[in-house]
PDB file of N, CA and C in Angstrom:
ATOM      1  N   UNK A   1      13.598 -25.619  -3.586  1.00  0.00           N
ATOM      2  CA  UNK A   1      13.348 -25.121  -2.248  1.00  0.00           C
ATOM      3  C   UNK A   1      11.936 -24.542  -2.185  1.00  0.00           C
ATOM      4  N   UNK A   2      11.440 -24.320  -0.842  1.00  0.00           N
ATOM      5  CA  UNK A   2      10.003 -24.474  -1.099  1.00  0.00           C
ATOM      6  C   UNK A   2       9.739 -22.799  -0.817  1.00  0.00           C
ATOM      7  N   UNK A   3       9.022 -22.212  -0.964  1.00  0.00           N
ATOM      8  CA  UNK A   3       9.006 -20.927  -0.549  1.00  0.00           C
ATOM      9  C   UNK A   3       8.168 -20.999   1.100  1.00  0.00           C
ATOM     10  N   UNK A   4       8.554 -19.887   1.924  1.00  0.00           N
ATOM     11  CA  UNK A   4       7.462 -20.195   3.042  1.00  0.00           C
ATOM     12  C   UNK A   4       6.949 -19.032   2.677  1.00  0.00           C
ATOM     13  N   UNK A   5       5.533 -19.041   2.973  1.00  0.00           N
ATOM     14  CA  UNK A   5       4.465 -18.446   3.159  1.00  0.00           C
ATOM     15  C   UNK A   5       3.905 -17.858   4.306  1.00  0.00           C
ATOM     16  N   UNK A   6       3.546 -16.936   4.653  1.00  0.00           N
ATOM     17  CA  UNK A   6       2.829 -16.107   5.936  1.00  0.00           C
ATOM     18  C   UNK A   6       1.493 -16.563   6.592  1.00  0.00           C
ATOM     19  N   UNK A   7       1.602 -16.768   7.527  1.00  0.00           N
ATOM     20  CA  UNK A   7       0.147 -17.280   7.620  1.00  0.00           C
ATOM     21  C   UNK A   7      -1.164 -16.311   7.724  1.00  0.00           C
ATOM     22  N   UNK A   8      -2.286 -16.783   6.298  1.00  0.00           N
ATOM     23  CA  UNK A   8      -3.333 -16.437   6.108  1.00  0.00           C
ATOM     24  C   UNK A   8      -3.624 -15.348   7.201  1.00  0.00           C
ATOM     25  N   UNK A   9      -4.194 -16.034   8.506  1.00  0.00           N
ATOM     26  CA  UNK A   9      -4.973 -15.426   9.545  1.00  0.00           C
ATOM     27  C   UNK A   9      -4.037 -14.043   9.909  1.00  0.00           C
ATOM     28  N   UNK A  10      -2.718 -14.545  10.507  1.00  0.00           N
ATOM     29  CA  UNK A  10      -1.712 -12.971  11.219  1.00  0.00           C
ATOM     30  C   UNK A  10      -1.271 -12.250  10.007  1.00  0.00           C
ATOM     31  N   UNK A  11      -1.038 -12.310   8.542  1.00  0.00           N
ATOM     32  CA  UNK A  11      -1.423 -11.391   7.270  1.00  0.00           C
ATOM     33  C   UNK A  11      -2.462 -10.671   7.574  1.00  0.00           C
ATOM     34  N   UNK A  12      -3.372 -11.226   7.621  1.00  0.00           N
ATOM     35  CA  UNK A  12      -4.769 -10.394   7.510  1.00  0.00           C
ATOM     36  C   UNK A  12      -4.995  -9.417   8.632  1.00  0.00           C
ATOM     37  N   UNK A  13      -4.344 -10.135   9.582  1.00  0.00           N
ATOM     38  CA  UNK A  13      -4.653  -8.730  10.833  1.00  0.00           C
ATOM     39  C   UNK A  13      -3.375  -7.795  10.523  1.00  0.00           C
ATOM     40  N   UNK A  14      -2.233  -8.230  10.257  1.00  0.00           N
ATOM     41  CA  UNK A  14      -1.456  -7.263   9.954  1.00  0.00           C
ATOM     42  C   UNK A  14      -1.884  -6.148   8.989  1.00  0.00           C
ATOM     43  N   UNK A  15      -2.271  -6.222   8.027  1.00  0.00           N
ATOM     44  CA  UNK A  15      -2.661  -5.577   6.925  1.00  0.00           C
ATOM     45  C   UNK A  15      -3.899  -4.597   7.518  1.00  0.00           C
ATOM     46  N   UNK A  16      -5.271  -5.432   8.201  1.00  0.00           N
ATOM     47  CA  UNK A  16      -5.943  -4.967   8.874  1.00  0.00           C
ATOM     48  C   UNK A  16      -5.614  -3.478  10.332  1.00  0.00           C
ATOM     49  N   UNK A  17      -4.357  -3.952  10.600  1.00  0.00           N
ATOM     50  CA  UNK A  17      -3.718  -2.985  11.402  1.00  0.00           C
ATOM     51  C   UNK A  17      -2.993  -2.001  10.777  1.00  0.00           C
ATOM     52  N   UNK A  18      -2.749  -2.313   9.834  1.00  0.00           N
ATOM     53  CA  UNK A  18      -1.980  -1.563   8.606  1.00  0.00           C
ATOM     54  C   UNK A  18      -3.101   0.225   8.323  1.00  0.00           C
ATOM     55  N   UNK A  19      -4.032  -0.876   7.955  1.00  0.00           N
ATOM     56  CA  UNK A  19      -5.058   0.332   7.047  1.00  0.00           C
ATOM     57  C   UNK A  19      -5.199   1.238   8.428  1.00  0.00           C
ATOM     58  N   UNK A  20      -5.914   0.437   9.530  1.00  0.00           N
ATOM     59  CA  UNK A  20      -6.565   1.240  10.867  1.00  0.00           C
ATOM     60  C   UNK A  20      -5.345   2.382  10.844  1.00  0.00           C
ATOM     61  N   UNK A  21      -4.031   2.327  10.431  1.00  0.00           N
ATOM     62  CA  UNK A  21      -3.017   3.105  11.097  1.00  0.00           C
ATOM     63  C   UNK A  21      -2.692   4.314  10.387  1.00  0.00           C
ATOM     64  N   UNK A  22      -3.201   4.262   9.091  1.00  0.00           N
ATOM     65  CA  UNK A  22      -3.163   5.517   8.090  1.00  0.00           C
ATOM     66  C   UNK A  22      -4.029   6.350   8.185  1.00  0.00           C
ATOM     67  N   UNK A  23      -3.792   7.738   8.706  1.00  0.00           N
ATOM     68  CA  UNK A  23      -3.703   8.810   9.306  1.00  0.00           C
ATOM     69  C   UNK A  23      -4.117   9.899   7.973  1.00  0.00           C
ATOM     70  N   UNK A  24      -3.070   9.601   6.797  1.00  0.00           N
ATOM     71  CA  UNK A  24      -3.586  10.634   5.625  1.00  0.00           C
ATOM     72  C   UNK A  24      -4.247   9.951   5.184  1.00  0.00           C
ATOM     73  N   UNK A  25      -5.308  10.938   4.542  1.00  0.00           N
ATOM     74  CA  UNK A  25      -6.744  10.173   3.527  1.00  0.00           C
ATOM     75  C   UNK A  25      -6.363  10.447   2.177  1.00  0.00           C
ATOM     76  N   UNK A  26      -5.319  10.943   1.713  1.00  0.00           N
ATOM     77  CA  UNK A  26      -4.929  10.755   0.362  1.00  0.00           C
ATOM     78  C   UNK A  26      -3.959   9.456   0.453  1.00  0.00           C
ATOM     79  N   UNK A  27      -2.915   8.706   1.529  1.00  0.00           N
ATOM     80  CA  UNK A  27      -2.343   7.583   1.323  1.00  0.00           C
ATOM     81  C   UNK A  27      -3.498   6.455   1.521  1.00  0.00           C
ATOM     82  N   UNK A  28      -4.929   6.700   2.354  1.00  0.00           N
ATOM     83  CA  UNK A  28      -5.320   5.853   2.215  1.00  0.00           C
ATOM     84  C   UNK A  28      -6.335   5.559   0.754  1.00  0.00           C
ATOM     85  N   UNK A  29      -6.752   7.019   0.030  1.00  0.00           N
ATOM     86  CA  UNK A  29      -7.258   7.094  -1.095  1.00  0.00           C
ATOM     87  C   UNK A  29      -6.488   5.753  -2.237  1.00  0.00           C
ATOM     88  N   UNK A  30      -5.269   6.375  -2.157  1.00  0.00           N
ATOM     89  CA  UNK A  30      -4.215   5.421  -3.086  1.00  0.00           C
ATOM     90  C   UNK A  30      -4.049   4.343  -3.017  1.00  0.00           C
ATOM     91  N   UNK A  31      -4.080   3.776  -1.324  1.00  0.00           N
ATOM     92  CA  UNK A  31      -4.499   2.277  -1.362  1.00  0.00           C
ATOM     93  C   UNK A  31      -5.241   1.535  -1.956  1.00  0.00           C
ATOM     94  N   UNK A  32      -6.619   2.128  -1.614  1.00  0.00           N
ATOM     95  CA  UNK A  32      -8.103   2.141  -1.774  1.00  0.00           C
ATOM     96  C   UNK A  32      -7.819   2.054  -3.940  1.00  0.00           C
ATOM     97  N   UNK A  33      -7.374   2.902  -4.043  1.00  0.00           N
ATOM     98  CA  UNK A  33      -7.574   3.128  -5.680  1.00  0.00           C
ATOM     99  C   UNK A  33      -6.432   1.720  -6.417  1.00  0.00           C
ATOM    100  N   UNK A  34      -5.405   1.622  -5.958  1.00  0.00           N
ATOM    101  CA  UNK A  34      -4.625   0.559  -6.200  1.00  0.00           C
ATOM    102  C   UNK A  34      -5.182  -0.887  -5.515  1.00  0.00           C
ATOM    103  N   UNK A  35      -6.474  -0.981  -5.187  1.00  0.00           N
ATOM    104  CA  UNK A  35      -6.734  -2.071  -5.151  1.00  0.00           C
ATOM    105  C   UNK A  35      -7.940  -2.657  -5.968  1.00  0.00           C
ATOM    106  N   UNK A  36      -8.488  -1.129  -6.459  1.00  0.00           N
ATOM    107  CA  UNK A  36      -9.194  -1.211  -6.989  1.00  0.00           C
ATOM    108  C   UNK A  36      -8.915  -0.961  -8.775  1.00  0.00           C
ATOM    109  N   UNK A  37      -7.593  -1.626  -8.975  1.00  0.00           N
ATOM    110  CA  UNK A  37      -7.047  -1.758 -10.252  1.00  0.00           C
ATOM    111  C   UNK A  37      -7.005  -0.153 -10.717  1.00  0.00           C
ATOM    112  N   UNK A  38      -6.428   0.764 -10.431  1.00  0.00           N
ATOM    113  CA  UNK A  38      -6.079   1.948 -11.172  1.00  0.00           C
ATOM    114  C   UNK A  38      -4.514   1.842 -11.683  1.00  0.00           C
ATOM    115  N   UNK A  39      -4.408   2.492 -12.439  1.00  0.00           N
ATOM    116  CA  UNK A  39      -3.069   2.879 -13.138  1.00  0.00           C
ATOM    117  C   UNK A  39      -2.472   3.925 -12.243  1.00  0.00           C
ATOM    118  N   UNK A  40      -0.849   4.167 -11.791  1.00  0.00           N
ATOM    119  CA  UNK A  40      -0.186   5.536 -11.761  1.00  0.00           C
ATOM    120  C   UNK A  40      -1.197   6.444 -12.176  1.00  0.00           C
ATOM    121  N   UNK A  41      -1.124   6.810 -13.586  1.00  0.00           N
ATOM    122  CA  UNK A  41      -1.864   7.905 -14.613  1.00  0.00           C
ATOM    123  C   UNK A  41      -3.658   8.033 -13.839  1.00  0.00           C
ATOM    124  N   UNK A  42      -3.914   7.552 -14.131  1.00  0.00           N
ATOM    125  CA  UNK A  42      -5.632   7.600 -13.326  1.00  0.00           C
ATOM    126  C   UNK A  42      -5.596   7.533 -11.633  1.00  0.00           C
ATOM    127  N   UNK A  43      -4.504   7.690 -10.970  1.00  0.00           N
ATOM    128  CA  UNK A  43      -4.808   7.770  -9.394  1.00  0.00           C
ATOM    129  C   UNK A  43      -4.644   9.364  -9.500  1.00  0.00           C
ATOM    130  N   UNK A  44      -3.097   9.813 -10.405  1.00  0.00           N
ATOM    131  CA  UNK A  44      -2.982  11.375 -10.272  1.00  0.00           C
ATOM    132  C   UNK A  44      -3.921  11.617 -10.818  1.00  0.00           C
ATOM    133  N   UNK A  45      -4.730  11.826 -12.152  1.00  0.00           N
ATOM    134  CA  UNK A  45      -6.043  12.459 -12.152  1.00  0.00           C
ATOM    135  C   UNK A  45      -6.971  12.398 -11.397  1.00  0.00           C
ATOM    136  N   UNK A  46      -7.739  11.609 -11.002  1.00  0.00           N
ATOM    137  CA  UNK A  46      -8.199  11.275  -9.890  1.00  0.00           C
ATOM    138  C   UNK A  46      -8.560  12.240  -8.577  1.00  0.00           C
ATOM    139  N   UNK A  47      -7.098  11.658  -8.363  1.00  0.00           N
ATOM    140  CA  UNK A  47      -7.071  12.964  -6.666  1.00  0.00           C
ATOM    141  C   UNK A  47      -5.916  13.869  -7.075  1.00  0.00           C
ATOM    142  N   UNK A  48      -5.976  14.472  -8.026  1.00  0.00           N
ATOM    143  CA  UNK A  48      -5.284  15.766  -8.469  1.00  0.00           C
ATOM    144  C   UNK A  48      -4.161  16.211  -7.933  1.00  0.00           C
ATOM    145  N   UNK A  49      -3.081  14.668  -7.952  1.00  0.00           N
ATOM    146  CA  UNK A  49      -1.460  15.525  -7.632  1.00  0.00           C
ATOM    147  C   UNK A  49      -0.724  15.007  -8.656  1.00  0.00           C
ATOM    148  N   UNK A  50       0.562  14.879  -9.222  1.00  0.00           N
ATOM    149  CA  UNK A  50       1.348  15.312  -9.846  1.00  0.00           C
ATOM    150  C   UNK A  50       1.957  13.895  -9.446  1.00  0.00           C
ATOM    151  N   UNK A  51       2.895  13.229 -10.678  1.00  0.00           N
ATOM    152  CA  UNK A  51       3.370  12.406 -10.390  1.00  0.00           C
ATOM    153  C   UNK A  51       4.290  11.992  -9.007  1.00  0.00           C
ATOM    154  N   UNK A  52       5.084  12.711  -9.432  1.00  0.00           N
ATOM    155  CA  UNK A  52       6.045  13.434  -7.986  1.00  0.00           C
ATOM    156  C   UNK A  52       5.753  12.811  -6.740  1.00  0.00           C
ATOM    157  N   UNK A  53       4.588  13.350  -6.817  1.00  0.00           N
ATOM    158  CA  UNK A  53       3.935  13.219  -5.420  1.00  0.00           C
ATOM    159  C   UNK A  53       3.271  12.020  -5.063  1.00  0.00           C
ATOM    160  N   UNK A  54       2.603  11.116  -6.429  1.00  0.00           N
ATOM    161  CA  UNK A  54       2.473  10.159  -5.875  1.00  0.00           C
ATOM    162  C   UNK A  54       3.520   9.003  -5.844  1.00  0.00           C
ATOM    163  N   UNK A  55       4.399   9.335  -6.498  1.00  0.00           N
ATOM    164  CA  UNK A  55       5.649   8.306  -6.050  1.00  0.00           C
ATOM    165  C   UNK A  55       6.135   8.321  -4.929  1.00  0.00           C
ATOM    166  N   UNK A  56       6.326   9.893  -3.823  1.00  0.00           N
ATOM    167  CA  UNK A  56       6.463  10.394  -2.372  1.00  0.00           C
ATOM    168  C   UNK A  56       5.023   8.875  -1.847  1.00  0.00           C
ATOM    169  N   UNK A  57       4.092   9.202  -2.542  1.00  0.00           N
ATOM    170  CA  UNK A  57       3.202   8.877  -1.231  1.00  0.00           C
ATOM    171  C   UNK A  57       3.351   6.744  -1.314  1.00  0.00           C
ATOM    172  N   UNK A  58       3.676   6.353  -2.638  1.00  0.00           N
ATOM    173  CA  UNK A  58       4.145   5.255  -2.551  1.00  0.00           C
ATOM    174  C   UNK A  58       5.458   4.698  -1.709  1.00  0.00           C
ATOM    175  N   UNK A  59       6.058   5.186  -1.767  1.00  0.00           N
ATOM    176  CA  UNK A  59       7.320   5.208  -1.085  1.00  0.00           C
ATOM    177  C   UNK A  59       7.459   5.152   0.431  1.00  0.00           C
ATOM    178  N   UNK A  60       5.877   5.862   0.784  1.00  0.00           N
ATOM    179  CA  UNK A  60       5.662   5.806   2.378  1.00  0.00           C
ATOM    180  C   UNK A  60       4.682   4.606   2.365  1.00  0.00           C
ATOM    181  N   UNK A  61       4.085   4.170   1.563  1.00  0.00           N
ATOM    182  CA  UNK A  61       3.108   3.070   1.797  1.00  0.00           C
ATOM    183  C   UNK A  61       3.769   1.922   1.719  1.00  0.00           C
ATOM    184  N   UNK A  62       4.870   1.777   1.232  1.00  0.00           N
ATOM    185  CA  UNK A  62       5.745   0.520   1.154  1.00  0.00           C
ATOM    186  C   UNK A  62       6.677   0.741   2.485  1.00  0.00           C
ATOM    187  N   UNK A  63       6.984   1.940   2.621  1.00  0.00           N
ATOM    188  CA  UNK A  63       8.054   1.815   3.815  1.00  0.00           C
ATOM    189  C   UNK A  63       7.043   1.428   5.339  1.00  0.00           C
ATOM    190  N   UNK A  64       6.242   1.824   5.380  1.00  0.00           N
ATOM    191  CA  UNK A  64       4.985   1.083   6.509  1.00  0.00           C
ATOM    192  C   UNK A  64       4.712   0.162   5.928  1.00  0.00           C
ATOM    193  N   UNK A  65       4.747  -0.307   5.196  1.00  0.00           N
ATOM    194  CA  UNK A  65       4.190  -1.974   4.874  1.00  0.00           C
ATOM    195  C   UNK A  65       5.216  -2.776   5.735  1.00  0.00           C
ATOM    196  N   UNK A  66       6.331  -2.428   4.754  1.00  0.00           N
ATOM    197  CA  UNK A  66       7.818  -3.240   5.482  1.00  0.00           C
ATOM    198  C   UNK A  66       7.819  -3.273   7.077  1.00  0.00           C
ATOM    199  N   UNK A  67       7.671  -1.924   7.708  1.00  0.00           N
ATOM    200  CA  UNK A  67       7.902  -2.194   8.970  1.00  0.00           C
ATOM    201  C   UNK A  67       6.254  -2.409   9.868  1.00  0.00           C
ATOM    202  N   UNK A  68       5.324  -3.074   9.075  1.00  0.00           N
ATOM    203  CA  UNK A  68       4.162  -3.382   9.997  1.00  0.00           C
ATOM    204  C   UNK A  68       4.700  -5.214   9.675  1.00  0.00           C
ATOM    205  N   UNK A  69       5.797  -5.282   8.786  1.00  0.00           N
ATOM    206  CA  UNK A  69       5.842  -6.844   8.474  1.00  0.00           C
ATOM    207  C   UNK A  69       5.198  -7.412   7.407  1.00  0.00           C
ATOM    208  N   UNK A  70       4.775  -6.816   6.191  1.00  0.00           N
ATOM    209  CA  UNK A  70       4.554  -7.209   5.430  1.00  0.00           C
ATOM    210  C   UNK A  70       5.190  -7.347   4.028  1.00  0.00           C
ATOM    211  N   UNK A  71       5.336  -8.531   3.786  1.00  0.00           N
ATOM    212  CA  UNK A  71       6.459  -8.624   2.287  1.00  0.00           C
ATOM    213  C   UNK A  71       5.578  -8.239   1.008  1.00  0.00           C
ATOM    214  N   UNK A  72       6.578  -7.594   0.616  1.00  0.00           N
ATOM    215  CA  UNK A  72       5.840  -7.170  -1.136  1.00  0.00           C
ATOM    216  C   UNK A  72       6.396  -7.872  -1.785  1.00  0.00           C
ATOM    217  N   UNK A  73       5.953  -8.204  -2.812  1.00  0.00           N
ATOM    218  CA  UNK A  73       6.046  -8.979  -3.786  1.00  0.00           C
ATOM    219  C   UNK A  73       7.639  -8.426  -4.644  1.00  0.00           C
ATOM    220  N   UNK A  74       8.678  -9.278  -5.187  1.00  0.00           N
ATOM    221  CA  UNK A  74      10.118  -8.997  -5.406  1.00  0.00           C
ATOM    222  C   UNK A  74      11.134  -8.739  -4.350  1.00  0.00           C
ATOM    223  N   UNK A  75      10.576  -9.075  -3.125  1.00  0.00           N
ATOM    224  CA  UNK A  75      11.281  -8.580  -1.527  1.00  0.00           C
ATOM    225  C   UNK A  75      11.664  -9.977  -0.931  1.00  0.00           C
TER     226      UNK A  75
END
């Protein structure tokens, strides 16, 4: 079976609408740092919170992903 795929162009604005919509500058820090290949361990040093917390702030970046329509990868 074939997988379907999203199309290129409405991905990109989604995602694009995605970022415009993040409001905290530490969820958008974490974006920003997870795309830019960081580890868990080096985002909390980094911007100085505690694991805890960045699993809280993952947890909201996936739950707005999902509902701007975007599939993560194992979904």
């Amino acid at each position: 079976m074939k997988e379907r795929r999203q199309n290129g162009g409405r991905r990109r604005q989604i995602v694009q609408d995605y970022l415009k919509s993040i409001n905290s500058g530490t969820e958008r820090l974490v974006c920003f740092l997870y795309l830019s290949n960081y580890e868990d361990g080096e985002i909390c040093r980094e911007l100085k919170i505690k694991r805890k917390q960045l699993k809280e702030i993952k947890a909201s970046i996936r739950r707005k992903l999902l509902q701007a329509g975007i599939r993560i990868a194992g979904n």
